[in-house]
Protein backbone atom coordinates (compact mmCIF):
# COMPACT_ATOMS: atom_id res chain seq x y z
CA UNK A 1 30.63 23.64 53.02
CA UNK A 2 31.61 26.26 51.11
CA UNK A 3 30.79 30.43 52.21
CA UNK A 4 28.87 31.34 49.74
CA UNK A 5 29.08 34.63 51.24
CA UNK A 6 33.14 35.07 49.96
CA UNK A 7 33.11 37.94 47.56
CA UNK A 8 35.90 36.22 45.49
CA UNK A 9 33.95 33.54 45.38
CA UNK A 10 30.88 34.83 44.38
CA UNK A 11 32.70 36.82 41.41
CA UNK A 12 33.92 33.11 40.11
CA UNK A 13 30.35 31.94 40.24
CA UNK A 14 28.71 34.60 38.32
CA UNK A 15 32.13 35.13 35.90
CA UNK A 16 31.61 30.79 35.39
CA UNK A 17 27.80 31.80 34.99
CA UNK A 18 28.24 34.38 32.15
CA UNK A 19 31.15 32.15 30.36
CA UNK A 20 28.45 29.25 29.92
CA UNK A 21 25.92 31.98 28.93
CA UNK A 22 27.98 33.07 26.16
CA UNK A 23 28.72 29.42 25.32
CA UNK A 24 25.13 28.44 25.17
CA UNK A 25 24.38 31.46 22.98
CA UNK A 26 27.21 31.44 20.91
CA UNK A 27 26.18 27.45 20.05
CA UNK A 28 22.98 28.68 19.13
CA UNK A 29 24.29 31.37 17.10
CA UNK A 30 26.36 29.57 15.22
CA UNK A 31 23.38 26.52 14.42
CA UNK A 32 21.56 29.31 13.23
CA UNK A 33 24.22 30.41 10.95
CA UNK A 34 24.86 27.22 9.24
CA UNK A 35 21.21 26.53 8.83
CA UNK A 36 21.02 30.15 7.04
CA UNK A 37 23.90 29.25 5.07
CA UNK A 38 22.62 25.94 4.08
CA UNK A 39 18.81 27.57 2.96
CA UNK A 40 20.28 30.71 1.75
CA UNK A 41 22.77 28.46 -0.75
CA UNK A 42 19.42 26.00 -1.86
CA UNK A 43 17.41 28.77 -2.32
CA UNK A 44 20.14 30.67 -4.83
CA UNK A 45 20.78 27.34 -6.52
CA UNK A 46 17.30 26.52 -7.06
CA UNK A 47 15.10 29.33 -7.68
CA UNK A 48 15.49 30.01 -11.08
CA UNK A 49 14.06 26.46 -11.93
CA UNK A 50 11.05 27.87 -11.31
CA UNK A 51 11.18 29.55 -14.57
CA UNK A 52 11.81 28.58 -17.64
CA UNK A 53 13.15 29.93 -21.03
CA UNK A 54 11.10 29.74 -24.09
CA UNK A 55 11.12 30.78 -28.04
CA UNK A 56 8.15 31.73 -29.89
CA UNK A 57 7.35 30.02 -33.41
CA UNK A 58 4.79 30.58 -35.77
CA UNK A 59 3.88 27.02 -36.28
CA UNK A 60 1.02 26.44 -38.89
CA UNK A 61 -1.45 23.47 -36.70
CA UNK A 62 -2.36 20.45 -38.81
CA UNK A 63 -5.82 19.44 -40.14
CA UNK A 64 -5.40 16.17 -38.65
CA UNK A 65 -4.02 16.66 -34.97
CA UNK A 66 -3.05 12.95 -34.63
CA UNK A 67 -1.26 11.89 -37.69
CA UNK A 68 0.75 15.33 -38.70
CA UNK A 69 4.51 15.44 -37.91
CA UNK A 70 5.20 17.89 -35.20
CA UNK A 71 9.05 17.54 -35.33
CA UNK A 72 9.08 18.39 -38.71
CA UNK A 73 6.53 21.34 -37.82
CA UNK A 74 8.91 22.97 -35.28
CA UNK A 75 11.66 22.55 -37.76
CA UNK A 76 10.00 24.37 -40.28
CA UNK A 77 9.10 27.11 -37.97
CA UNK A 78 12.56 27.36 -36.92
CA UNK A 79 13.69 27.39 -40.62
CA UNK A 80 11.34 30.15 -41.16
CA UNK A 81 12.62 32.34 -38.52
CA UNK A 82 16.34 32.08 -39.54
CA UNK A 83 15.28 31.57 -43.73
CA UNK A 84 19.43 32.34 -44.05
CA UNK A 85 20.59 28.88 -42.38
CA UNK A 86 20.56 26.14 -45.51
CA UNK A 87 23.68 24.03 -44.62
CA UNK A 88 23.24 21.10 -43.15
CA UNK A 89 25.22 21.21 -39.71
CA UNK A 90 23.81 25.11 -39.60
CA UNK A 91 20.41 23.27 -39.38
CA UNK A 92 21.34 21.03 -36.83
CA UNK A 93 22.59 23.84 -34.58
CA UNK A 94 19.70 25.75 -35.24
CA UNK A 95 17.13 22.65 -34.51
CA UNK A 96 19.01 22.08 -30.95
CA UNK A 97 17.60 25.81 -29.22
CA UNK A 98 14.46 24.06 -28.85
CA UNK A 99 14.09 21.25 -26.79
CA UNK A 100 13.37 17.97 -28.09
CA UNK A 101 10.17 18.04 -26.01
CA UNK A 102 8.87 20.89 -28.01
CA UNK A 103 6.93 18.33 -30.35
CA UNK A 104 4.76 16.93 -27.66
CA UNK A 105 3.94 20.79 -27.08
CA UNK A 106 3.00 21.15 -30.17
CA UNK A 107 1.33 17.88 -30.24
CA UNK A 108 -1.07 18.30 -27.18
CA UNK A 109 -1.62 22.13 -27.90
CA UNK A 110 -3.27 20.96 -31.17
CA UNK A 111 -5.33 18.65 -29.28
CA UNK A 112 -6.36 21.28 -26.52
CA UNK A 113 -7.24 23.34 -29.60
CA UNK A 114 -8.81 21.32 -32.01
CA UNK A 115 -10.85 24.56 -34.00
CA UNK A 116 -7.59 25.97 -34.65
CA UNK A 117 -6.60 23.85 -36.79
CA UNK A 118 -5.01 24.47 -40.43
CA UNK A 119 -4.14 28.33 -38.66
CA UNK A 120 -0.97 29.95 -37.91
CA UNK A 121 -0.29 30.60 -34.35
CA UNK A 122 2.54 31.92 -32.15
CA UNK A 123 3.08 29.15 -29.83
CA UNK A 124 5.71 29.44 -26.95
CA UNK A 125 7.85 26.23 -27.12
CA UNK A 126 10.89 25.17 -24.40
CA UNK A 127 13.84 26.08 -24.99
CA UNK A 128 16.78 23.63 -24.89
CA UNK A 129 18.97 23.13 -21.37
CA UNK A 130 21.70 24.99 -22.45
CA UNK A 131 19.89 27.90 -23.97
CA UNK A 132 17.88 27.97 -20.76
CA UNK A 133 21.34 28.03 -18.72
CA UNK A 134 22.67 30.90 -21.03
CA UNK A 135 19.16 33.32 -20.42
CA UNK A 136 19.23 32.09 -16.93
CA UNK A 137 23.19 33.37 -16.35
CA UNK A 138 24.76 30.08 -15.09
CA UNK A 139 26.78 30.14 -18.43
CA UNK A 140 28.80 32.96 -19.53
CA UNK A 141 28.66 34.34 -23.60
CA UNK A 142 32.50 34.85 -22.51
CA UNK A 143 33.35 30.95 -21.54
CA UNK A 144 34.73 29.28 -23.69
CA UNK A 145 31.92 27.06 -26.19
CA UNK A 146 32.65 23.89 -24.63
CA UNK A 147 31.40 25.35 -21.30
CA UNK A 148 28.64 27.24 -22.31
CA UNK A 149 27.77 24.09 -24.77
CA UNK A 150 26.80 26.74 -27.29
CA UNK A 151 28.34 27.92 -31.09
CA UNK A 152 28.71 31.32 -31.83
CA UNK A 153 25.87 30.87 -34.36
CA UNK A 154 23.66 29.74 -31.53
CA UNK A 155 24.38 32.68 -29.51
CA UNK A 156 23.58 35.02 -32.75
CA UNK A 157 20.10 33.22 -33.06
CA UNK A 158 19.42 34.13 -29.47
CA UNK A 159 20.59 37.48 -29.40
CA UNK A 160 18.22 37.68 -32.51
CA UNK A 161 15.22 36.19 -30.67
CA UNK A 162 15.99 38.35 -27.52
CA UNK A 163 15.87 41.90 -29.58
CA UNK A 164 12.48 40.09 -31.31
CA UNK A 165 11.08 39.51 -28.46
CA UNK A 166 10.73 35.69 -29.12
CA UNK A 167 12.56 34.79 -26.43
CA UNK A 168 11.69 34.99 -22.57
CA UNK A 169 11.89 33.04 -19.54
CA UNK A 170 8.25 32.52 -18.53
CA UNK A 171 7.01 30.67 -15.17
CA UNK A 172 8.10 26.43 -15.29
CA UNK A 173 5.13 24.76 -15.60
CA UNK A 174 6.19 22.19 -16.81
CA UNK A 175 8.36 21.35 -13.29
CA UNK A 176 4.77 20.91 -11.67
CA UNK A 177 2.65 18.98 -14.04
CA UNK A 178 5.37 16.68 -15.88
CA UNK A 179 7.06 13.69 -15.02
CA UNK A 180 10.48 12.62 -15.03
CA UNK A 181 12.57 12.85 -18.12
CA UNK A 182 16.54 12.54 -19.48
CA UNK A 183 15.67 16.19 -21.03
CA UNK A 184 15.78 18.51 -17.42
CA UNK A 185 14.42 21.33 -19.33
CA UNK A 186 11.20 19.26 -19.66
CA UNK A 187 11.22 17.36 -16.35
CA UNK A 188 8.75 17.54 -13.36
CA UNK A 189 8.19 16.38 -10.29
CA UNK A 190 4.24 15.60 -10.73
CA UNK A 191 5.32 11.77 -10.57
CA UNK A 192 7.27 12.41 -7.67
CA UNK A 193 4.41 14.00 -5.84
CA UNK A 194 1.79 11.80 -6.30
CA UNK A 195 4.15 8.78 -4.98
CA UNK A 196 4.53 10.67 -2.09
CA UNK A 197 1.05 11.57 -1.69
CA UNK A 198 0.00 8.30 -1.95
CA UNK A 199 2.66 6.66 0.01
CA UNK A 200 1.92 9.11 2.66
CA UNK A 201 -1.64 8.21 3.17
CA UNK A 202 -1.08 4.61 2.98
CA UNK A 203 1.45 5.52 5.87
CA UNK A 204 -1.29 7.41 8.01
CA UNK A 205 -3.95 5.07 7.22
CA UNK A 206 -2.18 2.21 8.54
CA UNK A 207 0.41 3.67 11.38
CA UNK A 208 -1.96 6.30 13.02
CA UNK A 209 -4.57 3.94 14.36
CA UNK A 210 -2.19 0.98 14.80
CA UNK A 211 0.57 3.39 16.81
CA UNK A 212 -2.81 5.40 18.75
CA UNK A 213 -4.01 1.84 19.74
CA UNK A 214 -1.07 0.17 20.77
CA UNK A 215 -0.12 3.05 22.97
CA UNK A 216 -3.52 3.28 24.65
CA UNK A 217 -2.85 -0.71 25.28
CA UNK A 218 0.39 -0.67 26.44
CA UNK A 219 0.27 2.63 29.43
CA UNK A 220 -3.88 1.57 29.76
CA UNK A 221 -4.93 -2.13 29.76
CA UNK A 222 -1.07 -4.23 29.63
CA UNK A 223 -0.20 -5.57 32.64
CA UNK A 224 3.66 -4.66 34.28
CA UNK A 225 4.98 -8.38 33.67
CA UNK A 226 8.19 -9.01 32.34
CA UNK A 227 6.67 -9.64 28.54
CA UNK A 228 5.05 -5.92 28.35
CA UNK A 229 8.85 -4.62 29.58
CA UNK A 230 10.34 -6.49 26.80
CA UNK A 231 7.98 -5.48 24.16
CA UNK A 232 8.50 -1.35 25.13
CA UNK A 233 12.05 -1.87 25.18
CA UNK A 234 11.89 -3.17 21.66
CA UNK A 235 9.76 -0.41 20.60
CA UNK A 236 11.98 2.12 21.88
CA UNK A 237 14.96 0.66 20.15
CA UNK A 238 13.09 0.51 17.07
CA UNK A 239 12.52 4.21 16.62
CA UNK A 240 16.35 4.22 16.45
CA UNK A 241 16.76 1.52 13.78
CA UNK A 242 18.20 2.82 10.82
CA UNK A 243 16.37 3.31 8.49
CA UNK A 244 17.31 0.93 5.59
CA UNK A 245 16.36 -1.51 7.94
CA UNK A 246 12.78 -0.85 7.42
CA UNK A 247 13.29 -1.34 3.76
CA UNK A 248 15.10 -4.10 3.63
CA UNK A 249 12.11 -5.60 5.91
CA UNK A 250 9.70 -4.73 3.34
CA UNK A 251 11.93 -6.08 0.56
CA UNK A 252 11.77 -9.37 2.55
CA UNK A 253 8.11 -9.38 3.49
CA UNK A 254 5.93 -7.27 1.00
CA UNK A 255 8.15 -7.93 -2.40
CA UNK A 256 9.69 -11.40 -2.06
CA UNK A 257 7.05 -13.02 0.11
CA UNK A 258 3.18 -11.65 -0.46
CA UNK A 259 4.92 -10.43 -3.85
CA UNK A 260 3.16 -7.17 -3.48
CA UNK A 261 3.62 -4.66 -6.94
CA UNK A 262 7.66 -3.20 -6.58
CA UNK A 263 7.92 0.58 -6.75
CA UNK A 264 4.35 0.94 -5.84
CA UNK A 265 3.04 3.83 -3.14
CA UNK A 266 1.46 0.88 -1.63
CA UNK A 267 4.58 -0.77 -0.27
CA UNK A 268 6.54 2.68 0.20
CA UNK A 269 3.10 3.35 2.53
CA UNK A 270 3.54 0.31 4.48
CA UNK A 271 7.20 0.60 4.86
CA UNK A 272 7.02 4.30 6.04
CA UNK A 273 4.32 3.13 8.57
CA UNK A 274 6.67 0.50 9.74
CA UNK A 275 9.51 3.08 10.36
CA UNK A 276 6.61 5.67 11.74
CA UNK A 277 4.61 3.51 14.21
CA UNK A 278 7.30 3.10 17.30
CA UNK A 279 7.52 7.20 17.34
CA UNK A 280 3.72 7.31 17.05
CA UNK A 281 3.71 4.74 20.16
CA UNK A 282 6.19 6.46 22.42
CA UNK A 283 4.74 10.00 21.93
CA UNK A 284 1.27 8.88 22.17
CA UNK A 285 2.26 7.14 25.95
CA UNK A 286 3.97 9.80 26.41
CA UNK A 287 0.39 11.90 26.36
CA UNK A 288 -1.38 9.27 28.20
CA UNK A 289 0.51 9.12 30.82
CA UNK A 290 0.91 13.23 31.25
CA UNK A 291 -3.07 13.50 31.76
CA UNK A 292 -3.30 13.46 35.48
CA UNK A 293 -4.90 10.36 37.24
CA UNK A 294 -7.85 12.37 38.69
CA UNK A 295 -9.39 12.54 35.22
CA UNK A 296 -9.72 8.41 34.87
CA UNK A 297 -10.66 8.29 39.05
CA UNK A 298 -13.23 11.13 38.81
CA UNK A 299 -14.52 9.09 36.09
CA UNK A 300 -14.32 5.60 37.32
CA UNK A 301 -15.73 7.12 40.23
CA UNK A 302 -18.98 8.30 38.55
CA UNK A 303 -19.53 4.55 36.95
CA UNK A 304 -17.29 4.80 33.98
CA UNK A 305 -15.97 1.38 33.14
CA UNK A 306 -11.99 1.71 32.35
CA UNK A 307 -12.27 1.67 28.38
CA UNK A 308 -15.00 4.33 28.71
CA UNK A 309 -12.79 6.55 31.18
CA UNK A 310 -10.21 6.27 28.81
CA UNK A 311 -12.02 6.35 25.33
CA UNK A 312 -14.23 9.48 26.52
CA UNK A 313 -11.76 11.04 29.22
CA UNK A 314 -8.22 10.48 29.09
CA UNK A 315 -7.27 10.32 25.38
CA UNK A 316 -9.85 13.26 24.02
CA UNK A 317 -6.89 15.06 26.38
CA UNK A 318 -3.85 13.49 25.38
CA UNK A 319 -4.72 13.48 21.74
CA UNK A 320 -3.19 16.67 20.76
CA UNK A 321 0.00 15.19 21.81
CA UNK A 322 -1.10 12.29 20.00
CA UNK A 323 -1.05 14.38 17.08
CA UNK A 324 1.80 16.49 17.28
CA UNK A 325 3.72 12.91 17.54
CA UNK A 326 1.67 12.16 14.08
CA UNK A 327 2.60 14.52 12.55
CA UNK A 328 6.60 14.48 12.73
CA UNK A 329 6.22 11.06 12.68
CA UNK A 330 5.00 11.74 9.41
CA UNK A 331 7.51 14.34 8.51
CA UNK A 332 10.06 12.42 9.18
CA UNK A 333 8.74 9.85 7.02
CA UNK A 334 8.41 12.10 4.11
CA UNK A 335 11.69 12.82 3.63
CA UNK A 336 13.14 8.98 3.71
CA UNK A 337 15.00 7.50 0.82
CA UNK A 338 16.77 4.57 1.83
CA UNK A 339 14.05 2.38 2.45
CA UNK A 340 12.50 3.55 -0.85
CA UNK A 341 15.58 2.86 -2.56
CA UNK A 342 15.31 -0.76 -1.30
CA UNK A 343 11.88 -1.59 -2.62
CA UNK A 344 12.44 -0.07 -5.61
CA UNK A 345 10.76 3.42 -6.10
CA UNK A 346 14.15 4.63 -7.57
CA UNK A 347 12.77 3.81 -10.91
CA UNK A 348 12.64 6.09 -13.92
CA UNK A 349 8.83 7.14 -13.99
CA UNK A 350 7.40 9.46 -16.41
CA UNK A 351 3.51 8.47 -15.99
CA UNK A 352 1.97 10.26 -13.19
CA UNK A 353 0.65 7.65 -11.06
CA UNK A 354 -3.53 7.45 -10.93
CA UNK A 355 -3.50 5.17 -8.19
CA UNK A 356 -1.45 3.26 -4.77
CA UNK A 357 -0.53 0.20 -7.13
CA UNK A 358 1.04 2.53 -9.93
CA UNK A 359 5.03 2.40 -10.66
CA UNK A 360 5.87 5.87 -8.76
CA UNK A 361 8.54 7.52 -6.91
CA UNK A 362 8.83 9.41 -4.48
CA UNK A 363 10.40 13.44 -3.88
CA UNK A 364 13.94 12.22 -1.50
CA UNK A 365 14.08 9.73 -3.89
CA UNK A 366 13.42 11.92 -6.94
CA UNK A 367 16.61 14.13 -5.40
CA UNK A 368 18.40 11.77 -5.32
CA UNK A 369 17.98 10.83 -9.15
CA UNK A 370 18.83 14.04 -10.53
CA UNK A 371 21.92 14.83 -8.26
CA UNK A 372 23.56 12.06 -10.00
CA UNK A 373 22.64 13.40 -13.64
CA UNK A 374 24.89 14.92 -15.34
CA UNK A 375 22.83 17.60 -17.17
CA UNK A 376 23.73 21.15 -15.72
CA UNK A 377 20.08 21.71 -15.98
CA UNK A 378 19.07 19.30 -13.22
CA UNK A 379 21.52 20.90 -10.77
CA UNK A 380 19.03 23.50 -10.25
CA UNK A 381 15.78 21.13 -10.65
CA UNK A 382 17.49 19.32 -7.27
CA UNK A 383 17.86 22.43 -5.20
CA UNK A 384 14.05 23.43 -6.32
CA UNK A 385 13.09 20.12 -5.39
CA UNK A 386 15.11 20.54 -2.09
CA UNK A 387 13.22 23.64 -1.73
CA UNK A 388 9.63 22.30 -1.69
CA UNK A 389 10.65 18.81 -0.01
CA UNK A 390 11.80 21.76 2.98
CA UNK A 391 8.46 23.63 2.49
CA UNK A 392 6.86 20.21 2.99
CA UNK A 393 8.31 19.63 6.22
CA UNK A 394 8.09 23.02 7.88
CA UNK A 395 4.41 23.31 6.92
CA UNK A 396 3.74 19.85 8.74
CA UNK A 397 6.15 20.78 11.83
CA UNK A 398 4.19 24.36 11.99
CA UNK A 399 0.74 22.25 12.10
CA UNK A 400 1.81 20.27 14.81
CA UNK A 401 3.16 23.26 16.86
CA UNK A 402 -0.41 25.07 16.06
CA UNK A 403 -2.53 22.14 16.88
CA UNK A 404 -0.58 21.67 20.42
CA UNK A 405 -0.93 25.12 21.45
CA UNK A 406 -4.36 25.05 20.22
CA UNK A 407 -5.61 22.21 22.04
CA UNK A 408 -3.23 21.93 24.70
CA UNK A 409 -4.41 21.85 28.11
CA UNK A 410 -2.40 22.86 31.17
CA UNK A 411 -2.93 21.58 34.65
């Protein structure tokens, strides 16, 4: 047995005591720092697409909102701000500072506006990528033009706009309320979010009371035989599976055989409530079984049958561990792509989708589409996207840490 009482000894306890200390801190420490880094770096790389650059015309609105030309009406604009440009290629240059979406703008402004018509207006249009890169600082006036993407001429019209005052980066709303597009100046996640939304609810709808019930079942009602053992080791080992798996199971099941609609939010929902349920089921016996036994004997003992002593007893207290396993259940689904990928909500969707059986994506899935563009533009768009996909996830992790403490009950 070892003295305890050995000074030397004592010194190498307390000296191994402080060394893991140290260790244990300096771990943490060092998380911490890389999880700064890797925020601090997404937040510098995608903050500015929350604003975008735009040019103000004087664009005369048509009589007729549907059948007028509004290409040819930002062109003329543009030709009446710079009235010097008349060759051909000076045109072209001068036509590419706005971006190509700048006609729809037009287009649904005259619409929104409809006793306006046949009167000039200054109407704030987007601004093409690279201008938008140039006011923005992520290209140089000094690089060389086939960096910056920009002609000397092109940089004269902008200095020109700047000292107007026609030109001004302005608040993106267009990353909110649009769709996808190949033009990242004028791309959005709307789509995105509504696929998730949707997909997310379908997920809740189907894995919360599914996951709650089969947990009650299982640590409740289910006898100890050697089928019961069986069925919560598979459960356990599916809330390691991989994720892909889950897709490739509703590629097999949903798609091929009840041919269900591909790249809807109603298969994504189903999927992610496949991949969600086993963590629902293991946190939610979890809470069962951590509510002491008194509560279901005191109320078995006062005439309670078993399903009322645990309908009206035991799971009122275990549900806000019911819940907190929801809920990153849940957040964990949210930011899933592979099994998306495999049922096919990588598509290219510009509609915002009205409904579960729409064509939608979905926002992992919608990063994962624009890191592969090669548009500078959507560099930034992914980070942003990154950014709110993060917000996402801490806001549900921050409910489920409120609604613990909250309804938490300690014995």
């Amino acid at each position: 047995m070892t003295d305890t009482r050995n000074p030397a000894h004592l010194r190498e306890r307390h000296r191994s005591e402080k060394i893991f200390r140290f260790a244990g801190l300096g771990a943490i420490t060092l998380a911490i720092a890389f999880l700064g880094t890797l925020l601090v770096s997404i937040t510098l790389s995608g903050y500015s697409a929350f604003q975008q650059t735009r040019i103000q015309l004087d664009i005369t609105l048509p009589a007729d909102p549907e059948s007028a030309s509004y290409q040819d009406l930002v062109k003329q604009a543009l030709r009446a701000t710079f009235p010097d440009v008349s060759q051909r290629r000076s045109k072209k240059e001068l036509y590419a500072l706005v971006s190509t979406g700048a006609a729809y703008e037009v287009h649904q402004f005259a619409r929104a506006n409809p006793a306006r018509a046949g009167t000039e207006l200054e109407i704030w249009l987007t601004a093409s990528d690279n201008v938008d890169m140039l006011i923005k600082g992520k290209v140089l006036v000094d690089d060389e033009a086939a960096v910056r993407r920009l002609s000397d001429r092109q940089i004269s019209w902008i200095e020109q706009l700047t000292t107007a005052n026609r030109l001004e980066k302005q608040f993106n709303s267009n990353f909110f309320s649009n769709g996808d597009s190949r033009e990242p100046e004028v791309s959005g996640i709307a789509a995105a979010l509504a696929g998730s939304f949707f997909s997310l609810i379908i997920c809740l709808i189907l894995a919360f009371p599914l996951g709650v019930m089969a947990a009650i079942y299982l640590e409740e009602f289910a006898p100890k035989t050697w089928l019961t053992s069986l069925i919560e080791v598979n459960i356990n080992n599916l809330a390691a599976v991989p994720s892909i798996v889950f897709g490739l199971l509703g590629l097999a099941i949903f798609l091929n055989l009840f041919e269900l609609p591909r790249s809807a939010p109603l298969v994504g929902g189903m999927v992610l409530a496949l991949m969600t349920m086993p963590t629902i089921i293991i946190t939610g016996r979890a809470s069962l079984k951590a509510v002491p036994p008194s509560i279901r004997e005191a109320a078995l003992a006062i005439g309670a049958s078993k399903v009322h002593s645990v309908f009206h007893h035991v799971l009122p207290l275990a549900m806000p561990g019911v819940l907190t396993g929801t809920i990153i259940g849940m957040a964990r689904a949210i930011g899933e792509t592979a099994p998306l990928l495999m049922i096919g909500m990588v598509a290219f969707i510009v509609d915002v989708p009205k409904g579960i059986l729409d064509p939608a994506t979905a926002l992992p899935v919608q990063v994962f589409l624009w890191a592969d563009s090669p548009e500078r533009a959507f560099e930034e768009r992914t980070a942003a996207t990154i950014i709110i996909l993060l917000v996402f996830l801490m806001a549900m992790n921050l409910v489920a840490v409120i609604l613990r403490r909250k309804f938490e009950t300690r014995w």
